[in-house]
N, C-alpha and C. Protein backbone atom coordinates (compact mmCIF):
# COMPACT_ATOMS: atom_id res chain seq x y z
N UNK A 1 181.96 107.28 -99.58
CA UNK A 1 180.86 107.64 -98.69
C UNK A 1 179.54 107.48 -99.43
N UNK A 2 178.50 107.11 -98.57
CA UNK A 2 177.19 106.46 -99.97
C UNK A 2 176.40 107.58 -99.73
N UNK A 3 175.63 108.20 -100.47
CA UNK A 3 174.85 109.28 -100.20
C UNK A 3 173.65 109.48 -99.34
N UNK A 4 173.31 108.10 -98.53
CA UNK A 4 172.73 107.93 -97.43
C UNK A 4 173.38 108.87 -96.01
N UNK A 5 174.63 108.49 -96.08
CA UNK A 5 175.42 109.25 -95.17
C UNK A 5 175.63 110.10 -95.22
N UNK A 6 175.91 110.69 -96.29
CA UNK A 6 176.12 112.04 -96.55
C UNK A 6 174.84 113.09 -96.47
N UNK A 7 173.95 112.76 -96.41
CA UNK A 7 172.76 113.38 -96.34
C UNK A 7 172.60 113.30 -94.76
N UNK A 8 172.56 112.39 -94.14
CA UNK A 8 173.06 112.36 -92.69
C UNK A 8 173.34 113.16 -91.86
N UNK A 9 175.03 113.62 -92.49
CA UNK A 9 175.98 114.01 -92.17
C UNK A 9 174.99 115.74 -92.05
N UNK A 10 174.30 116.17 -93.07
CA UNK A 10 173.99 117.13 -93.82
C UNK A 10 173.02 117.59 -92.36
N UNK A 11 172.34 116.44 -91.96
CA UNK A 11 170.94 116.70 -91.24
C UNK A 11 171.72 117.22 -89.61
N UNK A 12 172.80 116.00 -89.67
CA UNK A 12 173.00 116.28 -87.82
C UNK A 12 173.95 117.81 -88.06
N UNK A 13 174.52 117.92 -88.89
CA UNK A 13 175.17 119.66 -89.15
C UNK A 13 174.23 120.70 -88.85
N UNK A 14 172.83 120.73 -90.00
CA UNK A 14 171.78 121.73 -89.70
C UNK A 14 171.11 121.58 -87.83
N UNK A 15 171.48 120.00 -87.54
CA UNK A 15 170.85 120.48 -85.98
C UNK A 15 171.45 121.15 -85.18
N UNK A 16 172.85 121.17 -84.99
CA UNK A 16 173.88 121.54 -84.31
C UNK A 16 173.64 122.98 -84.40
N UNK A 17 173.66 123.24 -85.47
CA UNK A 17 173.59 125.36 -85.56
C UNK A 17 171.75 125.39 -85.62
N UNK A 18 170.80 124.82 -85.20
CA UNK A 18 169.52 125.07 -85.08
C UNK A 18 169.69 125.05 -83.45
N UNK A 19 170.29 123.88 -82.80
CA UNK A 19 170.16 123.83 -81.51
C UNK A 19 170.75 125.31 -80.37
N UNK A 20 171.96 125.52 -81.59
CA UNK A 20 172.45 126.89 -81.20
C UNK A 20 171.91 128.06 -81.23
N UNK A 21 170.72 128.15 -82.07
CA UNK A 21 169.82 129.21 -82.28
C UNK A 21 170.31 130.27 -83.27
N UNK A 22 171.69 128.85 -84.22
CA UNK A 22 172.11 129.54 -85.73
C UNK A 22 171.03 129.79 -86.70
N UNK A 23 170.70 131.07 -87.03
CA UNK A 23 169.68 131.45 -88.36
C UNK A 23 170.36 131.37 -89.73
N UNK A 24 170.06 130.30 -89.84
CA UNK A 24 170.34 129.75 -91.84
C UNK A 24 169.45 130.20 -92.62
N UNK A 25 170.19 130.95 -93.86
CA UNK A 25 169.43 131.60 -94.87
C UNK A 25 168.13 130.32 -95.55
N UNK A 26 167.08 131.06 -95.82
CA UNK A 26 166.10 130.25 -96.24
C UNK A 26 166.64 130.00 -97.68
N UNK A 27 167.53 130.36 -99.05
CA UNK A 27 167.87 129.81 -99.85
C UNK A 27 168.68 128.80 -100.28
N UNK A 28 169.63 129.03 -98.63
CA UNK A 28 170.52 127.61 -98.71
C UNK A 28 170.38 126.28 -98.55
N UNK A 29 171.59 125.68 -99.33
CA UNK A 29 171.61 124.25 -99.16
C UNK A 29 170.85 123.57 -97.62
N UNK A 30 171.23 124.29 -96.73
CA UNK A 30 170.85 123.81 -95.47
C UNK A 30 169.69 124.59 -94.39
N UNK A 31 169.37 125.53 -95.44
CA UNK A 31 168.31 126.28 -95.11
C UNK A 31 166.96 125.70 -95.65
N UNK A 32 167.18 124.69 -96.80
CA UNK A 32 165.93 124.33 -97.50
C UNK A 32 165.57 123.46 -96.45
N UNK A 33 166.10 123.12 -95.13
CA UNK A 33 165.61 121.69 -94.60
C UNK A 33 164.66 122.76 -93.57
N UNK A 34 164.71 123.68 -93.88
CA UNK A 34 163.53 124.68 -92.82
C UNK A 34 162.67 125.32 -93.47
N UNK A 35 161.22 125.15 -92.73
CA UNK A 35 160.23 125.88 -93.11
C UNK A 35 160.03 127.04 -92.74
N UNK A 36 158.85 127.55 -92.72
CA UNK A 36 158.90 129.32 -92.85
C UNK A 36 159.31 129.18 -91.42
N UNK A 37 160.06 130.76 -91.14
CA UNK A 37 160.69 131.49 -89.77
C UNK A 37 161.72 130.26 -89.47
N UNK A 38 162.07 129.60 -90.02
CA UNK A 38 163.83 128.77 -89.99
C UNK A 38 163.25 127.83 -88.95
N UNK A 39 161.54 126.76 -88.84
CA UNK A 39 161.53 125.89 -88.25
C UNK A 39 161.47 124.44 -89.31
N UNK A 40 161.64 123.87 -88.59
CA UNK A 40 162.08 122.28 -88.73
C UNK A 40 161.00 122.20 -90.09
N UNK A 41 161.85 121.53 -91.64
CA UNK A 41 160.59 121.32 -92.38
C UNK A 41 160.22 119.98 -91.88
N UNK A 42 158.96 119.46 -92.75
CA UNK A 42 158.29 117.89 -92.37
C UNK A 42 159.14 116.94 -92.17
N UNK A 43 159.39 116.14 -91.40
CA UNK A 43 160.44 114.99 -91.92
C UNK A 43 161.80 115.25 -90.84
N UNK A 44 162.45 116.62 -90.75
CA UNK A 44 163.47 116.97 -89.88
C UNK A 44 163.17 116.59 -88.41
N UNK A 45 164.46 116.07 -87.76
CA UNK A 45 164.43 115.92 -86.41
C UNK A 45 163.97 116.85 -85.62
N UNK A 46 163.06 116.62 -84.29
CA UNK A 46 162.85 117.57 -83.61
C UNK A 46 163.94 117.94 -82.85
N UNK A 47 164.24 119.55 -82.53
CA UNK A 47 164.96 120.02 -82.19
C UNK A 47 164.78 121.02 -81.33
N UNK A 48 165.61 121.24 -80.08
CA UNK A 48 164.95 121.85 -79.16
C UNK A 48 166.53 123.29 -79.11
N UNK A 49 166.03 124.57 -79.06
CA UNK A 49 166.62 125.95 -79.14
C UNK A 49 167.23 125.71 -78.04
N UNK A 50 168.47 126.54 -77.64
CA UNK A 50 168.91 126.83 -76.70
C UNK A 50 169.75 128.09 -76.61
N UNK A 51 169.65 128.95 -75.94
CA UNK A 51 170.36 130.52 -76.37
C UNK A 51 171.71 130.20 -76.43
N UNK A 52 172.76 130.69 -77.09
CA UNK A 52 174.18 130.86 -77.54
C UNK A 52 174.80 131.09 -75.62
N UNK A 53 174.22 132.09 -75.52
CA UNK A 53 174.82 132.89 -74.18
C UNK A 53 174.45 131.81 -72.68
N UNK A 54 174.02 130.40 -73.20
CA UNK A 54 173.63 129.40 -71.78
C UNK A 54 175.55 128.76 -71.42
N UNK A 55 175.94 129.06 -72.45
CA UNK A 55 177.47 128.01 -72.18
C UNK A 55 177.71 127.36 -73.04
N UNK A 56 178.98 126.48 -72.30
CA UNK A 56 179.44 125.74 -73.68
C UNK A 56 178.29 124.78 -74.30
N UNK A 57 178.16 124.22 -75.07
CA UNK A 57 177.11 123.12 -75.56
C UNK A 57 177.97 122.08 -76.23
N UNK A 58 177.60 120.72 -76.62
CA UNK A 58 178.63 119.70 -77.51
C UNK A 58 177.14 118.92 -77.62
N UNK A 59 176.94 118.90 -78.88
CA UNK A 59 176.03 118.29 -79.37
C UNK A 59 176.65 117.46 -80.82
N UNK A 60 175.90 116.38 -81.47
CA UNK A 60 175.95 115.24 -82.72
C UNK A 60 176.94 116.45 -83.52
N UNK A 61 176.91 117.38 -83.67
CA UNK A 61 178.00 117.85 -84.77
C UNK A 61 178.90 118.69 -84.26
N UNK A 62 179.26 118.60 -83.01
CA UNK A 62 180.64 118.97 -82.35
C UNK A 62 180.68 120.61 -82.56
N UNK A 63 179.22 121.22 -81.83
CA UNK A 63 179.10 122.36 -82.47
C UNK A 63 179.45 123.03 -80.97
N UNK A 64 179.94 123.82 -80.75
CA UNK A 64 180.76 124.36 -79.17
C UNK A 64 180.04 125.98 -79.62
N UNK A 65 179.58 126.29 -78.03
CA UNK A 65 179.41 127.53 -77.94
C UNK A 65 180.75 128.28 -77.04
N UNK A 66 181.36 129.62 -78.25
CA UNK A 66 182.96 129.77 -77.63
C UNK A 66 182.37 131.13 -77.13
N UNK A 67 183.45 131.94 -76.46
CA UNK A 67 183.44 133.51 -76.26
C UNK A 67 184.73 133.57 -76.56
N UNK A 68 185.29 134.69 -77.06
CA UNK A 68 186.27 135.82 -77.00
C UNK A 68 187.20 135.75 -75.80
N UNK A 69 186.41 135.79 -74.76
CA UNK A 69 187.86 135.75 -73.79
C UNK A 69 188.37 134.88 -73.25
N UNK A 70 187.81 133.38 -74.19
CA UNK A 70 188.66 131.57 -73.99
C UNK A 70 190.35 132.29 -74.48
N UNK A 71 190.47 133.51 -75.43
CA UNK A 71 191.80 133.55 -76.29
C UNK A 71 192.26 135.14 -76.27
N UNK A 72 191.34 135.64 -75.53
CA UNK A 72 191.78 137.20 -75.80
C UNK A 72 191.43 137.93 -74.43
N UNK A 73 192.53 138.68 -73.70
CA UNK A 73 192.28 139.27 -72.08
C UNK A 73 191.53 140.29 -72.66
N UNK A 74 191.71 141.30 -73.79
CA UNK A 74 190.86 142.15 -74.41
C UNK A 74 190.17 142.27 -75.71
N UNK A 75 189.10 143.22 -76.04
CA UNK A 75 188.30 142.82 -77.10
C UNK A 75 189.10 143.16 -78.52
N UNK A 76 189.33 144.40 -78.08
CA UNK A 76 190.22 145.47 -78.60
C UNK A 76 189.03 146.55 -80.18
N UNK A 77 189.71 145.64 -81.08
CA UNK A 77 188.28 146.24 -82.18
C UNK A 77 187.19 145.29 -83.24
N UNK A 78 187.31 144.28 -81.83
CA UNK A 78 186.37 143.14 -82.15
C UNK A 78 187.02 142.05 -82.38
N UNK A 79 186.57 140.84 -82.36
CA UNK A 79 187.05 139.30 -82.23
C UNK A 79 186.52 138.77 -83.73
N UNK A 80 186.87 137.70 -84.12
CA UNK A 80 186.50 136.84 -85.03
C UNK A 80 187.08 135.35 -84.53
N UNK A 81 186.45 134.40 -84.14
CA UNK A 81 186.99 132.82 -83.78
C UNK A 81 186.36 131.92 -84.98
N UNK A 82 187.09 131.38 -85.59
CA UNK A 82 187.14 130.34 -86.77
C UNK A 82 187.37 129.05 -86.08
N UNK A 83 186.30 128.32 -85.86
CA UNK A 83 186.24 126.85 -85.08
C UNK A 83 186.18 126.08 -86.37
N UNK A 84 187.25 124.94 -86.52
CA UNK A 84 187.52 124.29 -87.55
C UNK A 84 186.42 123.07 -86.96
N UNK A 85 186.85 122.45 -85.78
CA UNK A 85 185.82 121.07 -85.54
C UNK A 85 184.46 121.54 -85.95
N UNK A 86 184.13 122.86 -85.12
CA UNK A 86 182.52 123.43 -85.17
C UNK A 86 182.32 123.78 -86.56
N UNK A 87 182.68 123.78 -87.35
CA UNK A 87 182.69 124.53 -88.92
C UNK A 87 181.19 126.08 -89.11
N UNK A 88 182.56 126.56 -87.90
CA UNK A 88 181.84 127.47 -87.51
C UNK A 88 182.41 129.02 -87.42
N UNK A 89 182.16 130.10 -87.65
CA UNK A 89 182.68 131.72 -87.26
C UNK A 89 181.69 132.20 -86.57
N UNK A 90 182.65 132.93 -85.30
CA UNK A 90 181.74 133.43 -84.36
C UNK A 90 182.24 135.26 -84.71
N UNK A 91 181.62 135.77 -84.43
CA UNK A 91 181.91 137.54 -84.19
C UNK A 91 181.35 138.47 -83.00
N UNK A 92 182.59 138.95 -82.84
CA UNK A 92 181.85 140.01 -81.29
C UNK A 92 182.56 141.30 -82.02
N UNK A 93 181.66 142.63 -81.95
CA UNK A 93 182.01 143.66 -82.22
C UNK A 93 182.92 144.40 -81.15
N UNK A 94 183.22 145.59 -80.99
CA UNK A 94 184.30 145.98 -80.03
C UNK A 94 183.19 146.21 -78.67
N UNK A 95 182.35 146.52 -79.41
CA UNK A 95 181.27 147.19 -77.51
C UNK A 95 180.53 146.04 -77.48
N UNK A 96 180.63 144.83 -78.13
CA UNK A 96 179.81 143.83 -78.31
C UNK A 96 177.92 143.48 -78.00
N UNK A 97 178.12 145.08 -79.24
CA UNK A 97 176.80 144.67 -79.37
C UNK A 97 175.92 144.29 -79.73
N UNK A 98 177.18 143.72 -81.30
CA UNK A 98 176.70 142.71 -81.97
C UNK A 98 177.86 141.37 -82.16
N UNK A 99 177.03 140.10 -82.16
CA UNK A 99 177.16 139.15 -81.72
C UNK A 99 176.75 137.57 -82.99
N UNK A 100 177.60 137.40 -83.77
CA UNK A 100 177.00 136.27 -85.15
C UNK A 100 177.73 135.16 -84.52
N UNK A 101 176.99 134.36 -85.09
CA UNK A 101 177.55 132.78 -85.10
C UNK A 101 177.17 132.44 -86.41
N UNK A 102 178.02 132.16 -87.42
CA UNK A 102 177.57 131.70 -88.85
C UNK A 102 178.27 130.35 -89.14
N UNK A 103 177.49 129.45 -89.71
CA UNK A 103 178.36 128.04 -90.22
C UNK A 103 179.14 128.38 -91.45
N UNK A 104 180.26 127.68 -91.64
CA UNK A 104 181.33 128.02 -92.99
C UNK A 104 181.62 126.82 -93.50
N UNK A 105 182.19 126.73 -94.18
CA UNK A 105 183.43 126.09 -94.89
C UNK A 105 184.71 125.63 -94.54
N UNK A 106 185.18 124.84 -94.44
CA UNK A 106 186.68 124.81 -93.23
C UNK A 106 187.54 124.07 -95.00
N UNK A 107 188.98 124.49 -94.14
CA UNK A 107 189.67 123.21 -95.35
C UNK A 107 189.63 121.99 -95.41
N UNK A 108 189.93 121.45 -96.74
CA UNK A 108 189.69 120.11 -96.93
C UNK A 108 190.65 118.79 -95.98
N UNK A 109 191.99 119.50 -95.85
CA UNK A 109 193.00 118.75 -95.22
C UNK A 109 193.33 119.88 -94.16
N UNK A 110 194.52 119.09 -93.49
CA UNK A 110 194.60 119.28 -92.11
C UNK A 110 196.15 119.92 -92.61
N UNK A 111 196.30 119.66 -93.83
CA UNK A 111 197.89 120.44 -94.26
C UNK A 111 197.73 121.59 -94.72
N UNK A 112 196.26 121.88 -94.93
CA UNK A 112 195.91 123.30 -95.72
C UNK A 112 195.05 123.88 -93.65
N UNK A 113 195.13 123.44 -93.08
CA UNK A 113 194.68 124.41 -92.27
C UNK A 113 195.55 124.66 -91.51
N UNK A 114 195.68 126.44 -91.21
CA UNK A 114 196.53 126.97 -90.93
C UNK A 114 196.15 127.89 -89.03
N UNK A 115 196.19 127.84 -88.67
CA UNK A 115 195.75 127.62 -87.00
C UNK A 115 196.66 128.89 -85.80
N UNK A 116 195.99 129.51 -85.19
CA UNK A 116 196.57 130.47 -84.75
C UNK A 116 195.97 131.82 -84.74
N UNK A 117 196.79 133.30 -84.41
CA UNK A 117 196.36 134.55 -84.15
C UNK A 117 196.33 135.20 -85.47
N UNK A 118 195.29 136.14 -85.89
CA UNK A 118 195.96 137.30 -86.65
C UNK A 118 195.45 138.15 -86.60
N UNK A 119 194.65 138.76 -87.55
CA UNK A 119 193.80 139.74 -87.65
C UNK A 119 193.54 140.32 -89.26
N UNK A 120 192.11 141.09 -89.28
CA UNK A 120 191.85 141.46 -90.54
C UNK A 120 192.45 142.63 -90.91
N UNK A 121 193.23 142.65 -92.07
CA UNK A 121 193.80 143.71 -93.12
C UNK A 121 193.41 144.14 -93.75
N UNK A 122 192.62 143.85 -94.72
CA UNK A 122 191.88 144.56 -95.52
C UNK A 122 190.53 143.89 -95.57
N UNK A 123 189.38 145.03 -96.47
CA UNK A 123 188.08 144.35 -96.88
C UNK A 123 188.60 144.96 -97.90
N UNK A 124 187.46 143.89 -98.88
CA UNK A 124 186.87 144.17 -100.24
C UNK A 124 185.38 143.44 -100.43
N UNK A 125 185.25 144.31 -101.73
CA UNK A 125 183.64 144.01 -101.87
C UNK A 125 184.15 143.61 -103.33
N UNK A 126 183.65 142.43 -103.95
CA UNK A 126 183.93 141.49 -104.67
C UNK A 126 185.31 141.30 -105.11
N UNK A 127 185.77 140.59 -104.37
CA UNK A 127 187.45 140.11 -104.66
C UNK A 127 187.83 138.95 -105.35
N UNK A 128 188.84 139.89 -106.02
CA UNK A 128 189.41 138.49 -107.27
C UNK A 128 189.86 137.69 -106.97
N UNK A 129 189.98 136.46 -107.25
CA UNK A 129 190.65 135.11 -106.79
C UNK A 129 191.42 134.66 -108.09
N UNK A 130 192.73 134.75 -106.97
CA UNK A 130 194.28 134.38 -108.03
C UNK A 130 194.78 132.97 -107.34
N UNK A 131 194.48 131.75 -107.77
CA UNK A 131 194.83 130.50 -107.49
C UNK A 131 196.03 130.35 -107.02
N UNK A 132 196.75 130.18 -106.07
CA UNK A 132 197.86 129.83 -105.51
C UNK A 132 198.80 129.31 -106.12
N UNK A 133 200.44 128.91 -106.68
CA UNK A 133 200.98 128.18 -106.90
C UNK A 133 200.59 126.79 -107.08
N UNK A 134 200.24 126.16 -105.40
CA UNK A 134 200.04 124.96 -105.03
C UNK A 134 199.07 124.39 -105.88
N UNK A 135 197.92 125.61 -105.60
CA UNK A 135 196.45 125.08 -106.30
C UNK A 135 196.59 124.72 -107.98
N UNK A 136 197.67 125.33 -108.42
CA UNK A 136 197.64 125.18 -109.93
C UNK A 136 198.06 124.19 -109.98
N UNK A 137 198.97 123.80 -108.95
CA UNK A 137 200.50 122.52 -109.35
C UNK A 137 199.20 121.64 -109.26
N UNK A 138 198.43 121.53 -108.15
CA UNK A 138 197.73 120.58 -108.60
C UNK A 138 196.87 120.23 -109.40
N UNK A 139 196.14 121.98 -110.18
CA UNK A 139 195.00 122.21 -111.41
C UNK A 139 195.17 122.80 -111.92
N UNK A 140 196.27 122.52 -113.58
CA UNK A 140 196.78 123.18 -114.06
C UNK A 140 196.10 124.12 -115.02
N UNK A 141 194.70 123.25 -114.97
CA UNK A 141 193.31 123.74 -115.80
C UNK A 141 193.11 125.20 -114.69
N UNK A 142 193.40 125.58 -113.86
CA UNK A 142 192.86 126.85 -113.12
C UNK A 142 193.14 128.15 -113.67
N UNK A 143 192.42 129.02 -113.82
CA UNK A 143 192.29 130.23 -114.62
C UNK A 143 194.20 130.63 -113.68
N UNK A 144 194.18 132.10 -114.51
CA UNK A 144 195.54 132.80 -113.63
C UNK A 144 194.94 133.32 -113.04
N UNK A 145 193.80 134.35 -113.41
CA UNK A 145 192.76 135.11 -112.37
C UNK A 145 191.42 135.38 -112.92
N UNK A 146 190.69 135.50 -112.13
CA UNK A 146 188.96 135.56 -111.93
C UNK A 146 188.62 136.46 -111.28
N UNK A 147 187.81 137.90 -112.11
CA UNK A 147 187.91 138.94 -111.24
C UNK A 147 186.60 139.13 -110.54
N UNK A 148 186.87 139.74 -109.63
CA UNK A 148 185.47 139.55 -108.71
C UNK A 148 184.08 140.31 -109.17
N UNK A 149 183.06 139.35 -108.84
CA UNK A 149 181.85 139.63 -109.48
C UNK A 149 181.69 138.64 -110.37
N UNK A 150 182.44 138.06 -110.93
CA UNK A 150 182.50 136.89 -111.46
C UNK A 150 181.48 135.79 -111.30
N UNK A 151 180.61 134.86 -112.23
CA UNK A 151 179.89 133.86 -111.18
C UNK A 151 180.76 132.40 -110.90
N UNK A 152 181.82 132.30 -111.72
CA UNK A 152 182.78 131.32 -111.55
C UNK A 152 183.95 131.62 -110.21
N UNK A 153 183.89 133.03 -109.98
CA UNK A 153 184.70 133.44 -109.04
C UNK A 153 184.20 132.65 -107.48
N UNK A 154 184.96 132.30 -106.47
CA UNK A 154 184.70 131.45 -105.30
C UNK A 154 184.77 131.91 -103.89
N UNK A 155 185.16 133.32 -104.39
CA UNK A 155 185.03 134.23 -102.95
C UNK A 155 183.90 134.62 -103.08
N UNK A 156 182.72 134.67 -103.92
CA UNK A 156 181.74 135.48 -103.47
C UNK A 156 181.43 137.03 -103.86
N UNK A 157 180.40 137.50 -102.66
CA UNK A 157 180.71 138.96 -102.73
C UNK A 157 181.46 139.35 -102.36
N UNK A 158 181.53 139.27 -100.84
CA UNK A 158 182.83 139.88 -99.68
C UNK A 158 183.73 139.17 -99.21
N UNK A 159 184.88 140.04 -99.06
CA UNK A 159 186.15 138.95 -99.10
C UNK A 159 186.76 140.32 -97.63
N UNK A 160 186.95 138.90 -96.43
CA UNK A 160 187.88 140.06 -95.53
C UNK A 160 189.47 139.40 -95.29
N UNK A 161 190.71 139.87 -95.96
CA UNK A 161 191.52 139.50 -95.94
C UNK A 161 192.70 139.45 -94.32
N UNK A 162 193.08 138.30 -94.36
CA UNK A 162 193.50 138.03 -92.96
C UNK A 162 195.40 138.60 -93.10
N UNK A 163 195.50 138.98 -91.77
CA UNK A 163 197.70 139.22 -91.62
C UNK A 163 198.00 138.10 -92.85
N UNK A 164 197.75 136.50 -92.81
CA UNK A 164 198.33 135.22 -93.21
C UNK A 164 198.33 135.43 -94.87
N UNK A 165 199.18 135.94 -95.67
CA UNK A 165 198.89 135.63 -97.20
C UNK A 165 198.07 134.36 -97.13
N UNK A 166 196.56 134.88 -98.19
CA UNK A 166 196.03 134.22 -99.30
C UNK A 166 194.75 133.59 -98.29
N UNK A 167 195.17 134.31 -97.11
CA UNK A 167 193.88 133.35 -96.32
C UNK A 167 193.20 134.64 -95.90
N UNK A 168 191.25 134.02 -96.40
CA UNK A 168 190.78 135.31 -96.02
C UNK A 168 189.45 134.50 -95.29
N UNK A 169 188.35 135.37 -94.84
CA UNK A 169 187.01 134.48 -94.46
C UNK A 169 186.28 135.54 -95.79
N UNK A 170 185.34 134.45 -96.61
CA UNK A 170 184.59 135.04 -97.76
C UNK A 170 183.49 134.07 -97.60
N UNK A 171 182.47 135.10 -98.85
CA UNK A 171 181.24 134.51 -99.33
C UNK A 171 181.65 133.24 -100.05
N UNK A 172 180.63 132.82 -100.92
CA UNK A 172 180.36 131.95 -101.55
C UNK A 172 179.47 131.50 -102.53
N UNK A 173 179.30 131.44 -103.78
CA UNK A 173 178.04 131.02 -104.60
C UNK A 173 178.01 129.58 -104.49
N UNK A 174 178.62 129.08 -104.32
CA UNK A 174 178.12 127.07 -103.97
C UNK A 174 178.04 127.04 -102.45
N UNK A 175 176.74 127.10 -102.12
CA UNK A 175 176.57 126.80 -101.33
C UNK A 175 176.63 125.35 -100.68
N UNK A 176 176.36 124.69 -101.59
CA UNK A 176 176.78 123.32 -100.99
C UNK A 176 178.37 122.73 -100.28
N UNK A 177 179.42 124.22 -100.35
CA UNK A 177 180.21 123.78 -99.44
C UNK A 177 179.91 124.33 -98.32
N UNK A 178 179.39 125.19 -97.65
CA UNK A 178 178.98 125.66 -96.03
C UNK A 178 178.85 124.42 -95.68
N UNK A 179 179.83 124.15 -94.26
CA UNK A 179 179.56 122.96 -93.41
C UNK A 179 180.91 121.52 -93.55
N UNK A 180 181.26 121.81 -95.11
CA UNK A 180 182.06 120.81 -95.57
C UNK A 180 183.56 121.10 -95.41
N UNK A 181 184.10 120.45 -95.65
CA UNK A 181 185.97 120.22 -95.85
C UNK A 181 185.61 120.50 -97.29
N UNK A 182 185.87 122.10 -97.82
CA UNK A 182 185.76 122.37 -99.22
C UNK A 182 186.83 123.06 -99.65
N UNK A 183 187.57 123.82 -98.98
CA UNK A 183 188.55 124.95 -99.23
C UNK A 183 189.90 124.74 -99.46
N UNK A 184 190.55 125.65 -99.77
CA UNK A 184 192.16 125.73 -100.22
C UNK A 184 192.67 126.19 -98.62
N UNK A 185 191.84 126.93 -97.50
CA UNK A 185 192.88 127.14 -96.38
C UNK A 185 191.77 128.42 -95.96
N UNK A 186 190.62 128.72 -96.62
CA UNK A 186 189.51 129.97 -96.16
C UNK A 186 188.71 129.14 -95.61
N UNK A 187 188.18 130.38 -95.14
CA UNK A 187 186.89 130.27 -94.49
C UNK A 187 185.56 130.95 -95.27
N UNK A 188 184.40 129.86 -95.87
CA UNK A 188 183.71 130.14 -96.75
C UNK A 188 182.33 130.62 -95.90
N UNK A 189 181.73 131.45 -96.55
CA UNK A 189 180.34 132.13 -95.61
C UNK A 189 179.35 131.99 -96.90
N UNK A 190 178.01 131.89 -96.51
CA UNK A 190 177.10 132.28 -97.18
C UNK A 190 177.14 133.83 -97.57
N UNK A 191 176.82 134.23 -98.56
CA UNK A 191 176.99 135.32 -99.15
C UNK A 191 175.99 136.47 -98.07
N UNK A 192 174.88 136.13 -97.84
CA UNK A 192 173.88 136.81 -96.48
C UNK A 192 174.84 137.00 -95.31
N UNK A 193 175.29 136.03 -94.89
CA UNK A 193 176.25 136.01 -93.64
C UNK A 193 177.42 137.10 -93.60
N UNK A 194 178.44 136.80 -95.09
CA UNK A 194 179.21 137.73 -94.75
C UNK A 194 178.76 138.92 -95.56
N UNK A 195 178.04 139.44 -96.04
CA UNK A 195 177.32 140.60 -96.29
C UNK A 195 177.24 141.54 -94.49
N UNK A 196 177.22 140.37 -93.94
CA UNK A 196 176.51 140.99 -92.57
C UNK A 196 177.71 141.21 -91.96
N UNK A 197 178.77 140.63 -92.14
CA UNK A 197 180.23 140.58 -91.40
C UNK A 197 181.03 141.00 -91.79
N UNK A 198 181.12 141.78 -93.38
CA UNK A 198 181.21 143.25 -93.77
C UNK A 198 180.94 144.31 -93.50
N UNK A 199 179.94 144.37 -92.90
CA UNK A 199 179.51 145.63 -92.66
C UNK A 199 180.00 146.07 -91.43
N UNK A 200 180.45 145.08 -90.49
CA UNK A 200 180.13 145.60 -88.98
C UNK A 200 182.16 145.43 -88.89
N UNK A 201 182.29 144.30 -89.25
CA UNK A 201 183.79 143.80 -88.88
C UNK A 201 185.09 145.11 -89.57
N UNK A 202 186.00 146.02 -88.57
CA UNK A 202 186.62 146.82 -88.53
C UNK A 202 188.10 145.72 -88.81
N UNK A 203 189.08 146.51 -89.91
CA UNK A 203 190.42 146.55 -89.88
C UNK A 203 190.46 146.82 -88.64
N UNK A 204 191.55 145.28 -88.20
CA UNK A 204 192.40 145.72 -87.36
C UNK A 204 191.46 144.42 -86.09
N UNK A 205 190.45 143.71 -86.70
CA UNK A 205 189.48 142.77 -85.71
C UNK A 205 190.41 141.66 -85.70
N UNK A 206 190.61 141.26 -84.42
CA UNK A 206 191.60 139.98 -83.90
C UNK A 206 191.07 139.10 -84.39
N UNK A 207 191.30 137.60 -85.13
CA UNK A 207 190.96 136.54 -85.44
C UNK A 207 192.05 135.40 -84.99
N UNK A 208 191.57 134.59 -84.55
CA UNK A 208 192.24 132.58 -84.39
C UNK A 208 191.30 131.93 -84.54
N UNK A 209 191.97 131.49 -85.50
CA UNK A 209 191.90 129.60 -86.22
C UNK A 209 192.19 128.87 -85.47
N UNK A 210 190.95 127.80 -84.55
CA UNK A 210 191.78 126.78 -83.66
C UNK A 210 190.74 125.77 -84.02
């Protein structure tokens, strides 16, 4: 891929969650392409807002506006939808009165993504990352474990662990994967984002991967 494209790739992503009226941190990779109050810097395509709550949308980066009850007759103690095409997490609280759409990280292959119901089991606030079997077989150079707080560590700050061993939705210090096919089988957040989706998201919040 030549880095013409890839920069591309980079621009029609940031429109898709701008058109959605996604707020990208001003330090990120994809936040630097915005000037003050998260508008268009010099040079960026013009882009026109549209509220989350108008319907579905399908715009240049296959960015879909979902709800909760496309997959669930009830809320119960809040939703989480992980859109792999949209490389996207949505959140509805239980009285839904709060409401995120954050861009992520999806997996790299289609053999590491794992698709379906579960729900969150546990939180933690900086969680260790213990490389998988698989991940070693293939990098044998990979630590055994990296405890959280770490700056080499790849979950981040917050880590909310899913029913599915080893799959969780977390932060991130490289930001340059938000948006990309970067992961082992998570879902990666800007560290702002899931700071925010810690706080609110209850054990026991329904999540699907579709």
């Amino acid at each position: 891929m030549s880095k013409n494209h890839h920069y591309g790739d980079r621009r029609t992503f940031l429109q898709g969650f701008f058109t959605a009226s996604v707020i990208l941190p001003g330090t990120s990779a994809f936040g630097q392409d915005l000037g003050p109050y998260n508008q268009p810097a010099p040079g960026t395509p013009n882009m026109t807002q549209t509220a989350v709550a108008s319907g579905p949308q399908r715009n240049l980066s296959s960015f879909r506006a979902r709800h909760w009850r496309d997959f669930y007759s009830a809320i119960g103690k809040g939703v989480i939808l992980a859109d792999v095409t949209s490389r996207a997490v949505h959140y509805w609280s239980a009285d839904e009165s709060v409401h995120f759409i954050f861009p992520c990280s999806i997996p790299m292959t289609e053999d590491l993504t794992r698709r379906g119901q579960t729900e969150v089991v546990r939180k933690m606030k900086h969680p260790p990352w213990t490389p998988t079997p698989s991940m070693r077989e293939k990098d044998p150079s990979l630590p055994q474990r990296v405890e959280g707080g770490a700056p080499e560590n790849p979950l981040g700050q917050y880590g909310l662990y899913l029913a599915w061993p080893a799959y969780l939705v977390h932060g991130t210090h490289d930001t340059r994967k938000i948006g990309r096919k970067s992961s082992s089988g998570c879902y990666g957040l800007y560290n702002e984002h899931v700071a925010r989706l810690f706080e609110v998201a209850e054990i026991g919040t329904q999540v699907t991967v579709f």
